[in-house]
PDB file of N, CA and C in Angstrom:
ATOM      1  N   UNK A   1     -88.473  42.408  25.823  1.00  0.00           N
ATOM      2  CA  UNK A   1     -88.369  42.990  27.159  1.00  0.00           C
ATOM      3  C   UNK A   1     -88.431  44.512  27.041  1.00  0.00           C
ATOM      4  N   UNK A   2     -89.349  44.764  27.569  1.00  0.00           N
ATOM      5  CA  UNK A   2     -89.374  46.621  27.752  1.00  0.00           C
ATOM      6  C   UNK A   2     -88.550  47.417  28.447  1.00  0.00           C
ATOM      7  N   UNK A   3     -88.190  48.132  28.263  1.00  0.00           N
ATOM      8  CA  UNK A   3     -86.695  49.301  28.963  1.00  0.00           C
ATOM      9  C   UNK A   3     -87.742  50.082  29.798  1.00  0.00           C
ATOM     10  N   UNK A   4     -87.566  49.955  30.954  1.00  0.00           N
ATOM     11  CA  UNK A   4     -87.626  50.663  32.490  1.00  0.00           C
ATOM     12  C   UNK A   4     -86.984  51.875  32.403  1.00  0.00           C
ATOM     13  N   UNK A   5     -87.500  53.429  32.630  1.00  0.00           N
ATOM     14  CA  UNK A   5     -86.776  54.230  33.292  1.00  0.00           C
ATOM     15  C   UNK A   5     -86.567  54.318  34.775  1.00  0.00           C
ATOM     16  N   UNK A   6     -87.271  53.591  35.605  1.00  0.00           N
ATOM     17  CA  UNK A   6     -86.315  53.342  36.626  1.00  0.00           C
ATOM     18  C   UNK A   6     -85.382  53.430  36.854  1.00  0.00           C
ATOM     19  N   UNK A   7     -84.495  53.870  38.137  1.00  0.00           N
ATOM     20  CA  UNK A   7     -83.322  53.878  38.542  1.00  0.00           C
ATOM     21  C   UNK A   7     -82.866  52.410  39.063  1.00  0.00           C
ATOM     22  N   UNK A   8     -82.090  51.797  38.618  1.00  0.00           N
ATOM     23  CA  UNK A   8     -81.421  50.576  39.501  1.00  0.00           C
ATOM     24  C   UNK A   8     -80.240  50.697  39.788  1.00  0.00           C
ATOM     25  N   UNK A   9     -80.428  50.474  41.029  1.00  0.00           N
ATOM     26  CA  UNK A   9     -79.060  50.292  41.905  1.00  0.00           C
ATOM     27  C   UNK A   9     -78.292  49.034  42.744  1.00  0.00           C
ATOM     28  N   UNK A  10     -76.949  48.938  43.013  1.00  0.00           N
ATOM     29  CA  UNK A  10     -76.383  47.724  43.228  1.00  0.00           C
ATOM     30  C   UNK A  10     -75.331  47.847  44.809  1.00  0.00           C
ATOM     31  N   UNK A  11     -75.828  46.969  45.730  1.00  0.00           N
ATOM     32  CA  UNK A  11     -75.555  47.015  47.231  1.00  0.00           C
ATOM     33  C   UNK A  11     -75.412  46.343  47.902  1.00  0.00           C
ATOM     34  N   UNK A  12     -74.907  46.158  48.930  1.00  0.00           N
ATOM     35  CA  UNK A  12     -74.908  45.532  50.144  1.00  0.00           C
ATOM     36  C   UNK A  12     -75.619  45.875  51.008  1.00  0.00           C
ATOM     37  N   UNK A  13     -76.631  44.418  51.543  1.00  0.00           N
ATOM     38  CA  UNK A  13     -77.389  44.785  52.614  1.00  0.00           C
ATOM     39  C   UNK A  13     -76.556  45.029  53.769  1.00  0.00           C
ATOM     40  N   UNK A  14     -76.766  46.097  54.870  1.00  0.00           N
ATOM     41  CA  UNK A  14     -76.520  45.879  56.417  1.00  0.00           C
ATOM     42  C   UNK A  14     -77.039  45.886  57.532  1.00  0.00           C
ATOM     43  N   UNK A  15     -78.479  46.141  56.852  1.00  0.00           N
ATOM     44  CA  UNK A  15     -79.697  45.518  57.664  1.00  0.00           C
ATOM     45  C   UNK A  15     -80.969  45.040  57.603  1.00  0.00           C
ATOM     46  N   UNK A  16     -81.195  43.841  58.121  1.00  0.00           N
ATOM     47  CA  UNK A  16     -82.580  42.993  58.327  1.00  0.00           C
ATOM     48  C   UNK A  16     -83.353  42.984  59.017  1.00  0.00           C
ATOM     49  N   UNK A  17     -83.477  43.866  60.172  1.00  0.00           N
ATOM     50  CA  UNK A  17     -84.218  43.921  61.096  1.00  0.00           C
ATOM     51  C   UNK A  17     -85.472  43.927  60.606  1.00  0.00           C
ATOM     52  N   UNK A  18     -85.301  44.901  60.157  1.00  0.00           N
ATOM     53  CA  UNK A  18     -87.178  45.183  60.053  1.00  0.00           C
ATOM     54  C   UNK A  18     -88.137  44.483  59.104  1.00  0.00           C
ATOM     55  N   UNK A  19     -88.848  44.063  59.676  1.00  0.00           N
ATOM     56  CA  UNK A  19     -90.209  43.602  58.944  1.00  0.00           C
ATOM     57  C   UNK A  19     -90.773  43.715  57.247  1.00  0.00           C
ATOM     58  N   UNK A  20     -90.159  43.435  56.473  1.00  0.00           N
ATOM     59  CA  UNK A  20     -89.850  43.611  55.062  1.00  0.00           C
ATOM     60  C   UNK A  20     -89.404  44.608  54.227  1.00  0.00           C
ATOM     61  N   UNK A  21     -88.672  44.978  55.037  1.00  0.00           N
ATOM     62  CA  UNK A  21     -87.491  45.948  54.488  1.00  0.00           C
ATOM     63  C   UNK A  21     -85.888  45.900  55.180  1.00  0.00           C
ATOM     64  N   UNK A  22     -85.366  46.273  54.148  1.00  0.00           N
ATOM     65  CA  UNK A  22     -83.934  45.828  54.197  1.00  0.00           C
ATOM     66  C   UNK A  22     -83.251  47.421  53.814  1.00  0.00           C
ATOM     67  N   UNK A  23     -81.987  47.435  54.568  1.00  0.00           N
ATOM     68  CA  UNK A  23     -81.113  48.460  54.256  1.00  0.00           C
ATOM     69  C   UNK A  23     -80.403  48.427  53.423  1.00  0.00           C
ATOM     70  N   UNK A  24     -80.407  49.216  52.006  1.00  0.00           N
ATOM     71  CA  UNK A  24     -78.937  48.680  51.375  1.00  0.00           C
ATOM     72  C   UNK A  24     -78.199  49.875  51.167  1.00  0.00           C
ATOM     73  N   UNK A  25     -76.718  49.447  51.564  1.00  0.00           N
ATOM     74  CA  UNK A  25     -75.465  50.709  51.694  1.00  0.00           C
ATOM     75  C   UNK A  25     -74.857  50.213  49.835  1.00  0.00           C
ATOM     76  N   UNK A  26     -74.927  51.369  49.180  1.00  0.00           N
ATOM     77  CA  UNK A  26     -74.816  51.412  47.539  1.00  0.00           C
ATOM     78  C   UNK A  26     -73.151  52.768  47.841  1.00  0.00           C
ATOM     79  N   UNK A  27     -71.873  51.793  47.028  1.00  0.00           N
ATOM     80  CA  UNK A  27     -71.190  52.617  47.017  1.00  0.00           C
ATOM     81  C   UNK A  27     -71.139  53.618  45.641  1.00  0.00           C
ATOM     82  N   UNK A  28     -70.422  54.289  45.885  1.00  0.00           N
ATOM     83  CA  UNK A  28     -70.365  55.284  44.016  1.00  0.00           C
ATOM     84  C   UNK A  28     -68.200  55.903  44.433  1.00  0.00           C
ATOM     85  N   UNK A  29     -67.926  56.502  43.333  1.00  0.00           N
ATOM     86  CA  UNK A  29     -66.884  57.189  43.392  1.00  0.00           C
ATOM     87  C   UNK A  29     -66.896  58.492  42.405  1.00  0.00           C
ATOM     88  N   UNK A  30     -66.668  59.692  42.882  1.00  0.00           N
ATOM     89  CA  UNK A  30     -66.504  60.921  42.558  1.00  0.00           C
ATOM     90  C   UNK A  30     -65.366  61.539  42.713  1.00  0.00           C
ATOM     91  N   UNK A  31     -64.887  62.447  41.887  1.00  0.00           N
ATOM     92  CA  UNK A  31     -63.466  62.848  41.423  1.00  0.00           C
ATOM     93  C   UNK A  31     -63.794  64.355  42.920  1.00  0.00           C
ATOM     94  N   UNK A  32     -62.986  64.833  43.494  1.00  0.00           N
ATOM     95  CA  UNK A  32     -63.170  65.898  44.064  1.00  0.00           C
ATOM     96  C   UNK A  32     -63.137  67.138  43.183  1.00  0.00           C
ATOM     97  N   UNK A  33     -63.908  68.001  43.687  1.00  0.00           N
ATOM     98  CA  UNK A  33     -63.644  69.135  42.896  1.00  0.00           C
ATOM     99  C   UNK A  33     -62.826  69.817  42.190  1.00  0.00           C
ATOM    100  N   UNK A  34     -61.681  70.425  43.836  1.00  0.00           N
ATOM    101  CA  UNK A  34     -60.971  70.917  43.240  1.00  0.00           C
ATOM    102  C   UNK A  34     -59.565  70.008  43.484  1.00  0.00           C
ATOM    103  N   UNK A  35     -59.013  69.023  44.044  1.00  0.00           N
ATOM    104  CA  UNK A  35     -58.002  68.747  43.830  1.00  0.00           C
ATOM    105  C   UNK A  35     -58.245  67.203  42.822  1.00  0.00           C
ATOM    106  N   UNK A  36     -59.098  66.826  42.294  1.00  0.00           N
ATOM    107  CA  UNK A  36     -59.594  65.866  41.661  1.00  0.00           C
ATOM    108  C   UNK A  36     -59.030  64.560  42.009  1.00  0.00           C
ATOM    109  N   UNK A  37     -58.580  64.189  43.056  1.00  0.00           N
ATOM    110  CA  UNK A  37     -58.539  62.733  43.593  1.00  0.00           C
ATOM    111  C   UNK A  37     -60.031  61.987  43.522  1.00  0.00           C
ATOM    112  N   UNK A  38     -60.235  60.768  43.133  1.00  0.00           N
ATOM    113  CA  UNK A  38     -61.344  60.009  43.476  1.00  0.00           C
ATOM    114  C   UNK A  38     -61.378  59.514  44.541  1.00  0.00           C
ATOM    115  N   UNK A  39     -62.870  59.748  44.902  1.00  0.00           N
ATOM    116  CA  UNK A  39     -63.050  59.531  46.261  1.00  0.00           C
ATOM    117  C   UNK A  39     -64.181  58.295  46.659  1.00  0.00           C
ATOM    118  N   UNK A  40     -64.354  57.495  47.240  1.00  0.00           N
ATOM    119  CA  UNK A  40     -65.608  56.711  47.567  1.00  0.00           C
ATOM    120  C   UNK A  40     -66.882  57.156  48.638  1.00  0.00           C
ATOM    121  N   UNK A  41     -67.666  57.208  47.989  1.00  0.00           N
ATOM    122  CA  UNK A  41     -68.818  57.900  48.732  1.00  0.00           C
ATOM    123  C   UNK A  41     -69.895  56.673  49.119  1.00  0.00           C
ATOM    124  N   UNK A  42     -70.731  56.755  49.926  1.00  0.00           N
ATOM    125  CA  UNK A  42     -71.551  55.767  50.381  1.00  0.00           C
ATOM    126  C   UNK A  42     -73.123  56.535  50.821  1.00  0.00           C
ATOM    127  N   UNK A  43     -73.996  55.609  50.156  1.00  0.00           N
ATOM    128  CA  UNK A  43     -75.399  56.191  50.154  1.00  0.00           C
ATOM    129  C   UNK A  43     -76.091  54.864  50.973  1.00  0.00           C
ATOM    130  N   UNK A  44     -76.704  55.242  52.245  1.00  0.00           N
ATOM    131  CA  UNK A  44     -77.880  54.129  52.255  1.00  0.00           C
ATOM    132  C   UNK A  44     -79.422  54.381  52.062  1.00  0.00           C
ATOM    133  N   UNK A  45     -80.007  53.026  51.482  1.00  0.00           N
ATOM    134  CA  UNK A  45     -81.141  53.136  51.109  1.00  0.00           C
ATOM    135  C   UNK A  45     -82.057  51.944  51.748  1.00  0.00           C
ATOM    136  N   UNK A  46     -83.552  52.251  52.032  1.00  0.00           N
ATOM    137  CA  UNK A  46     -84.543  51.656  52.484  1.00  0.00           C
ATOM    138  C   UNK A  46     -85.211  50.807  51.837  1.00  0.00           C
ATOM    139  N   UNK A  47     -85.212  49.759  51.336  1.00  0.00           N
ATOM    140  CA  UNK A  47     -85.769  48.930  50.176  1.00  0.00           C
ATOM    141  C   UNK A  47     -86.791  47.876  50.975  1.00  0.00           C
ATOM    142  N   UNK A  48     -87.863  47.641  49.679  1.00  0.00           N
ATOM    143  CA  UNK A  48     -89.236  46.751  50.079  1.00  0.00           C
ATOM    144  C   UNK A  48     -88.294  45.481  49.925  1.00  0.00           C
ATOM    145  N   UNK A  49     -88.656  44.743  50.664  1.00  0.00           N
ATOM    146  CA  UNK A  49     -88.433  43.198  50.565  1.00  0.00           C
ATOM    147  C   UNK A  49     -89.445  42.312  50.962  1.00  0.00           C
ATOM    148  N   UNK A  50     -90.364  41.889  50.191  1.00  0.00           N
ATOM    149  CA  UNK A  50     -91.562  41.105  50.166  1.00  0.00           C
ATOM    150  C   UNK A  50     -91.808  40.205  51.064  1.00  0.00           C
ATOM    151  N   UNK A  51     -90.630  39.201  50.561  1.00  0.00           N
ATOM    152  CA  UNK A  51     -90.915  37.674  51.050  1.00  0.00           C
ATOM    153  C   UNK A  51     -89.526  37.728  52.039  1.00  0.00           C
ATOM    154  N   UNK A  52     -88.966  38.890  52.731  1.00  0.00           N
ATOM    155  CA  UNK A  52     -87.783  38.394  53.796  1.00  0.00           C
ATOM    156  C   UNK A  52     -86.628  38.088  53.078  1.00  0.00           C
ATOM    157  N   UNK A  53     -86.135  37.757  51.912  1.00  0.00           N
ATOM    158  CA  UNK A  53     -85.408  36.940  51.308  1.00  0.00           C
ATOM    159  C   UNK A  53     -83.960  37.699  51.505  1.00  0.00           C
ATOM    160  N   UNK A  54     -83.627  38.947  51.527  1.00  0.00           N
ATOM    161  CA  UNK A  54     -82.185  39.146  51.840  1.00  0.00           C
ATOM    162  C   UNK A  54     -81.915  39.304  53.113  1.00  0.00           C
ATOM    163  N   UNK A  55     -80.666  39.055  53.434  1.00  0.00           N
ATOM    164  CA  UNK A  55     -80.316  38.497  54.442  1.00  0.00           C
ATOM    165  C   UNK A  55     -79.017  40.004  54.954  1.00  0.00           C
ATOM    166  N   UNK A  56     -78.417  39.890  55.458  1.00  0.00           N
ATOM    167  CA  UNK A  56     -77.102  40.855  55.759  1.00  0.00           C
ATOM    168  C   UNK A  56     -75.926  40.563  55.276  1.00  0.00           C
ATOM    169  N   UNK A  57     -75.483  41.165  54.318  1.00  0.00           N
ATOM    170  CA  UNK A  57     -74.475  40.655  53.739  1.00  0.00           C
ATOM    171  C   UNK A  57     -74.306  40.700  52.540  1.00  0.00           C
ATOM    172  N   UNK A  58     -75.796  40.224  51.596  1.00  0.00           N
ATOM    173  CA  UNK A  58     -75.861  39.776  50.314  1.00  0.00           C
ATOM    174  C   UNK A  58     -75.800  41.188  49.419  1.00  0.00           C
ATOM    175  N   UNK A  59     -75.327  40.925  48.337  1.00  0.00           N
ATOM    176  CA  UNK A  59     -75.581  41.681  47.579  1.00  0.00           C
ATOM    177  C   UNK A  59     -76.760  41.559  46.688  1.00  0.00           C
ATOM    178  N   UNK A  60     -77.252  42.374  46.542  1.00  0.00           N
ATOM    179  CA  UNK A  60     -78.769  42.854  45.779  1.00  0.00           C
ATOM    180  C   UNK A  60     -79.288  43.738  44.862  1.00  0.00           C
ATOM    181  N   UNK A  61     -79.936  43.955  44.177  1.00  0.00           N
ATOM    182  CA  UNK A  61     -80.486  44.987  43.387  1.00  0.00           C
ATOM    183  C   UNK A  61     -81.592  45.618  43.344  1.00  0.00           C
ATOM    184  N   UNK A  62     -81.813  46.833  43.988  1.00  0.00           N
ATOM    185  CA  UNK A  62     -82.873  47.638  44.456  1.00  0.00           C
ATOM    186  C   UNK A  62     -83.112  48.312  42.798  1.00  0.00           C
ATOM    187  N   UNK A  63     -84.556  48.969  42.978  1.00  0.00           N
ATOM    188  CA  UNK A  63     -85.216  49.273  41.921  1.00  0.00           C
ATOM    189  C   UNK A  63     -86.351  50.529  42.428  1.00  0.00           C
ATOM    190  N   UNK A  64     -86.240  52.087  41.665  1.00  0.00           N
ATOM    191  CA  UNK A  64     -86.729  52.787  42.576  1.00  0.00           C
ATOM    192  C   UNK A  64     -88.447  52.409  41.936  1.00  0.00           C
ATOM    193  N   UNK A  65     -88.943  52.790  42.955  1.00  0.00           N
ATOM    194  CA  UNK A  65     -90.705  52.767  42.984  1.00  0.00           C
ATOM    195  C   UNK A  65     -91.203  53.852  43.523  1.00  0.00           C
ATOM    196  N   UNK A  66     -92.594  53.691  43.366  1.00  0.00           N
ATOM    197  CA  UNK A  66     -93.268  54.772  44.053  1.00  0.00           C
ATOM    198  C   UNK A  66     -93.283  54.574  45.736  1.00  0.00           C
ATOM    199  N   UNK A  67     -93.046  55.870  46.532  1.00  0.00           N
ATOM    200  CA  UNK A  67     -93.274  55.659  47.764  1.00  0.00           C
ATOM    201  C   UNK A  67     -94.275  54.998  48.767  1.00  0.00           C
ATOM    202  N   UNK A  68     -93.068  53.982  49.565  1.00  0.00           N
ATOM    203  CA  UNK A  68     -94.148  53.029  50.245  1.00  0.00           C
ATOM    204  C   UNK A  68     -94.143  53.336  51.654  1.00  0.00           C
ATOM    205  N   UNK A  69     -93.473  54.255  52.034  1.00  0.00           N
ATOM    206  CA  UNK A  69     -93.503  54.757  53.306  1.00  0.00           C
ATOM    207  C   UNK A  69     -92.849  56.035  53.511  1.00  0.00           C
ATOM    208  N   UNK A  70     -92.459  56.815  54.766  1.00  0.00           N
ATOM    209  CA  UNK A  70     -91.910  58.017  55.082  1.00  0.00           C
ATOM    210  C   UNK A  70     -90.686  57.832  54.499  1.00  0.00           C
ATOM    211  N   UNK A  71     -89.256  56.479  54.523  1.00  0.00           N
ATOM    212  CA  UNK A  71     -88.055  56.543  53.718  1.00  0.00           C
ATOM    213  C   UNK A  71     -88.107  55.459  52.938  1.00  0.00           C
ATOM    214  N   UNK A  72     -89.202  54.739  52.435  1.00  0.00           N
ATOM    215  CA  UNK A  72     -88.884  54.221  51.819  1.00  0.00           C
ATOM    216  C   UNK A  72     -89.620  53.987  50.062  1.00  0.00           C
ATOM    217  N   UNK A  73     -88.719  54.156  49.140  1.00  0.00           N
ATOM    218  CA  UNK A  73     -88.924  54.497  47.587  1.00  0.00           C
ATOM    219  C   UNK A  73     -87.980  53.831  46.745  1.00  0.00           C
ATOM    220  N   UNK A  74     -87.717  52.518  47.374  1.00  0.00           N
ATOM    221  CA  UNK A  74     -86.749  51.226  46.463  1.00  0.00           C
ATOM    222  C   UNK A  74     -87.459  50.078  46.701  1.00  0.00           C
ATOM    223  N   UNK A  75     -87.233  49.321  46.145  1.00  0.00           N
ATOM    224  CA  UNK A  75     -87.789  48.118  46.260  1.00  0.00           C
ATOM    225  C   UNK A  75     -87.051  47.032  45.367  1.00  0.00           C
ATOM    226  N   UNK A  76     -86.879  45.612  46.253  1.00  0.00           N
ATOM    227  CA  UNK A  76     -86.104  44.312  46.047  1.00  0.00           C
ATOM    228  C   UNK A  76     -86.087  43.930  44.317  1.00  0.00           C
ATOM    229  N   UNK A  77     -84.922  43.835  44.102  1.00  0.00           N
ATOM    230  CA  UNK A  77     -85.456  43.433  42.357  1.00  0.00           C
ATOM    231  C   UNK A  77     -84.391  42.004  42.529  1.00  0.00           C
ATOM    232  N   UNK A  78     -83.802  41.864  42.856  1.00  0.00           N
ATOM    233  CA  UNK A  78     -83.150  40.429  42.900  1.00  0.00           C
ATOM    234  C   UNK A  78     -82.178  40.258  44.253  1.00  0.00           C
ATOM    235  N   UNK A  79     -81.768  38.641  44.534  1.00  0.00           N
ATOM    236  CA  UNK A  79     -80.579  38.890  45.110  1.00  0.00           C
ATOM    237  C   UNK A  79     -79.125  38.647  44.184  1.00  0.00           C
ATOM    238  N   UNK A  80     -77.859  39.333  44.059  1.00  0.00           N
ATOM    239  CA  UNK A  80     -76.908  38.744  43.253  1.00  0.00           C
ATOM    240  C   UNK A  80     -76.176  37.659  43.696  1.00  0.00           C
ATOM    241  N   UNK A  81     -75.943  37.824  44.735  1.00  0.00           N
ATOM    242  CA  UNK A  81     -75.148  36.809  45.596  1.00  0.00           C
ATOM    243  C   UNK A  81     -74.963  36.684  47.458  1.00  0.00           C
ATOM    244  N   UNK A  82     -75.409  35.864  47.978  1.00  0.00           N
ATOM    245  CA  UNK A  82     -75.603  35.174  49.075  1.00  0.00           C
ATOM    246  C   UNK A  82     -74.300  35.867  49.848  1.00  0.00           C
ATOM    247  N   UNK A  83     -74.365  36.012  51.272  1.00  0.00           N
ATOM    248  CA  UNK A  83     -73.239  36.295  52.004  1.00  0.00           C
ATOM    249  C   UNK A  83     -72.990  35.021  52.966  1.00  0.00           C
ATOM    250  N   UNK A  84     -71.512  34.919  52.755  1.00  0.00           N
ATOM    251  CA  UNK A  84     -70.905  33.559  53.294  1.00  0.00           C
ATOM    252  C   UNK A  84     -71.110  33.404  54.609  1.00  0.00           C
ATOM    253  N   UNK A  85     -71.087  31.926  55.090  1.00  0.00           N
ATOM    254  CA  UNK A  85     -71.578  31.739  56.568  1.00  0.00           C
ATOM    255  C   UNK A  85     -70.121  31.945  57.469  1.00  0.00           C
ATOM    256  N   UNK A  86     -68.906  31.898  56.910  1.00  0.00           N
ATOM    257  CA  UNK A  86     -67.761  32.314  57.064  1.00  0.00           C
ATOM    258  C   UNK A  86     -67.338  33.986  57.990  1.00  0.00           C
ATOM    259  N   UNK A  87     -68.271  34.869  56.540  1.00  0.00           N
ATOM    260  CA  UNK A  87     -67.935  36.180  57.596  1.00  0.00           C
ATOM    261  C   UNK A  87     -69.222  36.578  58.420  1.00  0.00           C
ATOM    262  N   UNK A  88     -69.911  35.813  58.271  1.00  0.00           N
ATOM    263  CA  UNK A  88     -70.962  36.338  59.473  1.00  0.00           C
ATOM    264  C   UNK A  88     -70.482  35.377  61.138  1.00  0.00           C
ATOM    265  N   UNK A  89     -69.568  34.765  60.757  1.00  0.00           N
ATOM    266  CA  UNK A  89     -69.258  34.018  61.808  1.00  0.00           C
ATOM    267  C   UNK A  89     -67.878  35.014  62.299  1.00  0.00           C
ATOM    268  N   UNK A  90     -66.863  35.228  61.254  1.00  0.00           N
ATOM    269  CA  UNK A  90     -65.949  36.230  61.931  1.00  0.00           C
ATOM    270  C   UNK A  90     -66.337  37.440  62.733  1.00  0.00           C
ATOM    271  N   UNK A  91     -67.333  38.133  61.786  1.00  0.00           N
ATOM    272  CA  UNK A  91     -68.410  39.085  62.387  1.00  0.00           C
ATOM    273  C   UNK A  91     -68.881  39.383  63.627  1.00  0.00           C
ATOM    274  N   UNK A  92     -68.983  38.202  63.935  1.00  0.00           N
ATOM    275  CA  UNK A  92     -70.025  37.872  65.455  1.00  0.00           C
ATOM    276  C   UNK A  92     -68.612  37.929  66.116  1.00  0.00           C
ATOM    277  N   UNK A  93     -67.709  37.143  65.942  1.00  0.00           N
ATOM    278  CA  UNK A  93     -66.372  36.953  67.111  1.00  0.00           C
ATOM    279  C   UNK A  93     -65.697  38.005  67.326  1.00  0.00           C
ATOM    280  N   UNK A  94     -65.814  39.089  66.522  1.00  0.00           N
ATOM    281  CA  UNK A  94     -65.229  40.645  66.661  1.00  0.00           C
ATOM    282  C   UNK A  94     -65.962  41.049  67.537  1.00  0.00           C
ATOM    283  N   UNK A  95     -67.401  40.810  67.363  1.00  0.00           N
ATOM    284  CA  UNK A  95     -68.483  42.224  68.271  1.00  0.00           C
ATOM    285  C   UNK A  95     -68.448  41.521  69.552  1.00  0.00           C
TER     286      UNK A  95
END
């Protein structure tokens, strides 16, 4: 297997809308400057999704590529795990 310099990254989708692309919100944690508490930071990203296959919820693994549109420069490399029919049902009864 050949080593990729690619960037890969690891997320939660929170959106499907669009037409083969998917949103994924990728967390990270950084120490603050100056009082050095760690902090959680949140990045979202625009990822290709071919065949539709992630859904809202799932966790996934984006993979950067060359640009396929105005925001988008990730693209689908797997899903890790399925999001339960459980909280998309709590989900809905909140909104």
């Amino acid at each position: 297997m050949e080593k990729s310099n690619r960037k890969e990254k690891i997320g939660i989708v929170i959106s499907d809308k669009m037409t083969k692309t998917i949103s994924v919100q990728v967390e990270r944690t950084v120490r603050h400057p100056h009082y050095g508490k760690v902090i959680r930071k949140c990045s979202t990203f625009k990822a290709h999704d071919e065949k539709n296959d992630a859904k809202e919820g799932d966790t996934v693994r984006i993979e950067e590529t060359r640009p396929l549109s105005k925001t988008k420069r990730w693209r689908l490399v797997e899903i890790l795990a399925k999001a339960s029919v459980k909280e998309k049902e709590i989900e809905e009864k909140i909104a």
